[in-house]
C-alpha atoms as a PDB file:
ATOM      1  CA  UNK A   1     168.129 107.160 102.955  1.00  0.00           C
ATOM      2  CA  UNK A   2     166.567 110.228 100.876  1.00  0.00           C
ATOM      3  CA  UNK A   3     163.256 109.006 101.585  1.00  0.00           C
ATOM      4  CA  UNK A   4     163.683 108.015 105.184  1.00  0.00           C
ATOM      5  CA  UNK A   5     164.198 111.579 106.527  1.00  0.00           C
ATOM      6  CA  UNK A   6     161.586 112.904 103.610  1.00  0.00           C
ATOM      7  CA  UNK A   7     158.804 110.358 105.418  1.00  0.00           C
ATOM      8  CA  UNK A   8     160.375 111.734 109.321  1.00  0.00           C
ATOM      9  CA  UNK A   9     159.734 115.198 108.168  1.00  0.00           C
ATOM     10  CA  UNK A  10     156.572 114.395 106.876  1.00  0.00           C
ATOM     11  CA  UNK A  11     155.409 112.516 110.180  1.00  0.00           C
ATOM     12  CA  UNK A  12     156.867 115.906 112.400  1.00  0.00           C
ATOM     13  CA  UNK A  13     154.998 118.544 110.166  1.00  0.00           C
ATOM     14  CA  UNK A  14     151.659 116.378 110.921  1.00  0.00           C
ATOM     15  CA  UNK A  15     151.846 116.325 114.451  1.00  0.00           C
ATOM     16  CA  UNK A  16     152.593 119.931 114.113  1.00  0.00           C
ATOM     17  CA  UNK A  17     149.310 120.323 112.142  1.00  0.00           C
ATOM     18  CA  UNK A  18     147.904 117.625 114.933  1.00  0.00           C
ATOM     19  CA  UNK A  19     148.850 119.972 117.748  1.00  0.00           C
ATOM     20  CA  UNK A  20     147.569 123.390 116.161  1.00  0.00           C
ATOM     21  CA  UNK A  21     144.378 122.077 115.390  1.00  0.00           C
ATOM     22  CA  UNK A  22     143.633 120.415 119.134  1.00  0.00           C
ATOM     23  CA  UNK A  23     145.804 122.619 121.614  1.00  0.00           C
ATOM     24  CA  UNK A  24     142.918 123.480 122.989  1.00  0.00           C
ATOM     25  CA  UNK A  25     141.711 119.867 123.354  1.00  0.00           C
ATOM     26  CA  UNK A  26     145.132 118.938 125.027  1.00  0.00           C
ATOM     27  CA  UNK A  27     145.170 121.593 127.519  1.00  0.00           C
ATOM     28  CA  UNK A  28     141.526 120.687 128.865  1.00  0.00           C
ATOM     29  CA  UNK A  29     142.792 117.156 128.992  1.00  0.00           C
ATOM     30  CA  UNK A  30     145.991 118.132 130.733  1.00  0.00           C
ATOM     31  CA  UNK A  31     144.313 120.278 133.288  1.00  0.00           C
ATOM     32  CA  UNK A  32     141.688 117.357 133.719  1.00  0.00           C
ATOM     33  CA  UNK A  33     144.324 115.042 134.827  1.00  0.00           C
ATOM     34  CA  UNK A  34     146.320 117.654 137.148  1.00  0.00           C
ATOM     35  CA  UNK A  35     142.656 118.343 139.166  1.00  0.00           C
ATOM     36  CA  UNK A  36     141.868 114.849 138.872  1.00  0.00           C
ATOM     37  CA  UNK A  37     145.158 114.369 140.491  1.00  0.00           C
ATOM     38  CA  UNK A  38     144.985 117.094 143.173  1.00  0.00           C
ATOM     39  CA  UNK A  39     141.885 115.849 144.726  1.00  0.00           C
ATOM     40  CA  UNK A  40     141.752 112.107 144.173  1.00  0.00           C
ATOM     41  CA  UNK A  41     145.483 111.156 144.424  1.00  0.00           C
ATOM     42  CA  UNK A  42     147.761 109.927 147.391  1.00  0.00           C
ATOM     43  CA  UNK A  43     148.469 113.500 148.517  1.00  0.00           C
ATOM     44  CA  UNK A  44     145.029 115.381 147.523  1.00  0.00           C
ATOM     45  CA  UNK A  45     142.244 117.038 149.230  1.00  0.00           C
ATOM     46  CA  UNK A  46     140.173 114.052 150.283  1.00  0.00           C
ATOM     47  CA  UNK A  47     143.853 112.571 151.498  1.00  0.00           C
ATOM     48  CA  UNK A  48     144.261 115.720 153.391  1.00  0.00           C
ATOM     49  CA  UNK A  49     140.822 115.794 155.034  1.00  0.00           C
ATOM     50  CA  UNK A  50     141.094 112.130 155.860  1.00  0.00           C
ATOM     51  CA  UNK A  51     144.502 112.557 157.704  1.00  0.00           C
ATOM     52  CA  UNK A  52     143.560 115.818 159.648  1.00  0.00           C
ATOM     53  CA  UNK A  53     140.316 113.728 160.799  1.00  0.00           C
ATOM     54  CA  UNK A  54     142.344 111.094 161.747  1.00  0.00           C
ATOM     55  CA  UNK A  55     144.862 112.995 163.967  1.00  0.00           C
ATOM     56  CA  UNK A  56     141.301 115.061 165.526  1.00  0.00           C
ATOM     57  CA  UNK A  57     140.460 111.623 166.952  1.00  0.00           C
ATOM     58  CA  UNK A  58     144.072 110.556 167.550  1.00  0.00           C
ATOM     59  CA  UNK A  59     144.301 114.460 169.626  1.00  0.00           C
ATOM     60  CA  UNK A  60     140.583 113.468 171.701  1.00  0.00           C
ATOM     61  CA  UNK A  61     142.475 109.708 172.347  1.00  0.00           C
ATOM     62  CA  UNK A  62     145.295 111.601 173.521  1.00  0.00           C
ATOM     63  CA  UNK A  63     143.227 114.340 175.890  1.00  0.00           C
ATOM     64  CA  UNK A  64     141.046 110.856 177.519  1.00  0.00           C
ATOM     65  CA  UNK A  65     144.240 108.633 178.520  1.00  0.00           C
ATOM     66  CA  UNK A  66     145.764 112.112 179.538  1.00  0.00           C
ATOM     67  CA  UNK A  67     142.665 112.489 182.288  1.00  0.00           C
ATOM     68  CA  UNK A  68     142.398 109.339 183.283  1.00  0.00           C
ATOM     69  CA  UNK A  69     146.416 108.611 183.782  1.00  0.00           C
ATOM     70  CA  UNK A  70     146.281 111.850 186.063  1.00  0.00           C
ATOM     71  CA  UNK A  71     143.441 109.946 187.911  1.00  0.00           C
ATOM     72  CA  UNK A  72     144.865 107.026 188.464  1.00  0.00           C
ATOM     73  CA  UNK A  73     148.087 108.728 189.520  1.00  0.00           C
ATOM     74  CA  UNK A  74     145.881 110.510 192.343  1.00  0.00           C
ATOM     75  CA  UNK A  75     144.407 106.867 192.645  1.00  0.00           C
ATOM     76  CA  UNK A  76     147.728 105.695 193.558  1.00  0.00           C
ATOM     77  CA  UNK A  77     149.219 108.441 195.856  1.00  0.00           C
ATOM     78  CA  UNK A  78     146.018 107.701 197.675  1.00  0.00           C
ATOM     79  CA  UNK A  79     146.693 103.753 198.100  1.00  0.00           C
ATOM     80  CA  UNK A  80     150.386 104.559 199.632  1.00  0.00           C
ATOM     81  CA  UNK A  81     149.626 107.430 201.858  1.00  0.00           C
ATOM     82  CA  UNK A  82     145.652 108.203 202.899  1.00  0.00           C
ATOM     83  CA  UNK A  83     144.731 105.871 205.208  1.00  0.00           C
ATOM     84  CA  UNK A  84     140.717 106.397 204.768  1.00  0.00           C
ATOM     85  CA  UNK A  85     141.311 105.460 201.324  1.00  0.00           C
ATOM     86  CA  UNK A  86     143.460 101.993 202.486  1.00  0.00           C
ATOM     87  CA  UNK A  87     140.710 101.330 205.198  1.00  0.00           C
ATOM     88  CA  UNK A  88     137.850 101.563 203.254  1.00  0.00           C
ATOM     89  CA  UNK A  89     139.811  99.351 200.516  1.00  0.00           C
ATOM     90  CA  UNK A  90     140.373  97.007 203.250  1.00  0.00           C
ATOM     91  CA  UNK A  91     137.135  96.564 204.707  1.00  0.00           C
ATOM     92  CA  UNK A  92     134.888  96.657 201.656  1.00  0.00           C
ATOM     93  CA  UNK A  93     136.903  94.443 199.250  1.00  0.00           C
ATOM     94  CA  UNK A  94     139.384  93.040 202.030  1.00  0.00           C
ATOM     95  CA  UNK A  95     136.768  92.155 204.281  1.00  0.00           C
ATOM     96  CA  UNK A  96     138.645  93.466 207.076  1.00  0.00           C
ATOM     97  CA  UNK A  97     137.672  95.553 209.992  1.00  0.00           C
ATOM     98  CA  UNK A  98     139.064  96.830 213.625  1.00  0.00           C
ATOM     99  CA  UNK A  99     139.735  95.016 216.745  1.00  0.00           C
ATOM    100  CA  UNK A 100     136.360  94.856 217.663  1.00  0.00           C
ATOM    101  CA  UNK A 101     134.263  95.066 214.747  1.00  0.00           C
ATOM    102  CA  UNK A 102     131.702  92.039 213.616  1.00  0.00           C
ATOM    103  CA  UNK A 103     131.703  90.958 209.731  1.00  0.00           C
ATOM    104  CA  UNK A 104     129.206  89.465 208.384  1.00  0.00           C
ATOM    105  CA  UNK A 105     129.057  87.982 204.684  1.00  0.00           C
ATOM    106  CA  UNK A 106     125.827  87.562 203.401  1.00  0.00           C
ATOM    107  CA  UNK A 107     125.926  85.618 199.864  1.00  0.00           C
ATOM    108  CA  UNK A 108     122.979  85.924 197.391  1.00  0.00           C
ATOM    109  CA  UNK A 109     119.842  83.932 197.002  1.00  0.00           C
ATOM    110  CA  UNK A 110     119.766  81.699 193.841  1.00  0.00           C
ATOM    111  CA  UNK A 111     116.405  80.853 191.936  1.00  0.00           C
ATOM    112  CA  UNK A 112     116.475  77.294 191.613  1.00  0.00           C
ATOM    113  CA  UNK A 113     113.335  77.754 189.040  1.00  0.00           C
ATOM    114  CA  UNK A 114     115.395  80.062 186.695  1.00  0.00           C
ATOM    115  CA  UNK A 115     118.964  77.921 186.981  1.00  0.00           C
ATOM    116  CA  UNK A 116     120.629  81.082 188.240  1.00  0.00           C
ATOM    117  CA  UNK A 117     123.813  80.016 189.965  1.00  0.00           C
ATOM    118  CA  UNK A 118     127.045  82.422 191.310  1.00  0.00           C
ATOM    119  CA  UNK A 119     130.066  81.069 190.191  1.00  0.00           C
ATOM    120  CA  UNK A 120     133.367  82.267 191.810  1.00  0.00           C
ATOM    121  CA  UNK A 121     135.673  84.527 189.932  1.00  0.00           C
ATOM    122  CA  UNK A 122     137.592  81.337 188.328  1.00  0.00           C
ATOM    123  CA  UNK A 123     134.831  79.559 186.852  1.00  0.00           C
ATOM    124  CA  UNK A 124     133.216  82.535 185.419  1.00  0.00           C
ATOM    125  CA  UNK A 125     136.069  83.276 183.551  1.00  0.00           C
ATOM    126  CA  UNK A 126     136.115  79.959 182.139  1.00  0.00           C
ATOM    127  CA  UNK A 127     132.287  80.131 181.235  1.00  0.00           C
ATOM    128  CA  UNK A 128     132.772  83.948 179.805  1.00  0.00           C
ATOM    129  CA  UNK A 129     135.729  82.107 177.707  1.00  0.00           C
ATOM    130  CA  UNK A 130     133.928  79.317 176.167  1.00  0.00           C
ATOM    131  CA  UNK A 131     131.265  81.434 175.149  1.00  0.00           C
ATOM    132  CA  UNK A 132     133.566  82.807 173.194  1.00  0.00           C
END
């Protein structure tokens, strides 16, 4: 048992001698790691800059769907209570007009040499689809 704590005192005076010699060593190291750590890890600088870039583009997303909701909201008050906006709505995509008014729907030529052909709204879709 004698030798057992001779040999564990023997072992703790070398890594005293160990840690006086390279102190200096072990703090470089050490500091190393902790800048290592503050730029590269999970909370660091390039974290950091990443996330505030992020919520810059999250802020512009935020400022674009602001505009345009407050245009389509004017949009809207216009379709229930302007009635230009409703008539013009109704005779350009409604093909509508007054009492006395003549409409005329003129369709588009198709090149027969080139193989253009309009489809209606239906088929298109379909064609767009299978494209795909």
């Amino acid at each position: 048992m004698n030798s057992a704590v001779r040999s564990g005192a023997r072992q703790a005076e070398r890594l005293k001698q160990l840690l006086r010699k390279n102190w200096k060593s072990l703090l470089v190291v050490a500091i190393s790691v902790l800048l290592v750590q503050d730029i590269f890890g999970t909370h660091g600088v390039l974290a950091m800059r990443r996330s505030q870039k992020e919520a810059a583009e999250i802020r512009t997303q935020i400022k674009q769907l602001s505009t345009e909701n407050c245009r389509l909201e004017e949009r809207a008050k216009d379709l229930e209570s302007d009635p230009a906006t409703i008539e013009k709505i109704a005779r350009e995509d409604l093909a509508l007009g007054r009492k006395d008014d003549h409409i005329f729907k003129v369709t588009p030529e198709t090149d027969a040499s080139r193989g253009d052909v309009e489809l209606n709204g239906d088929a298109q879709k379909k064609c767009e689809q299978a494209k795909q």
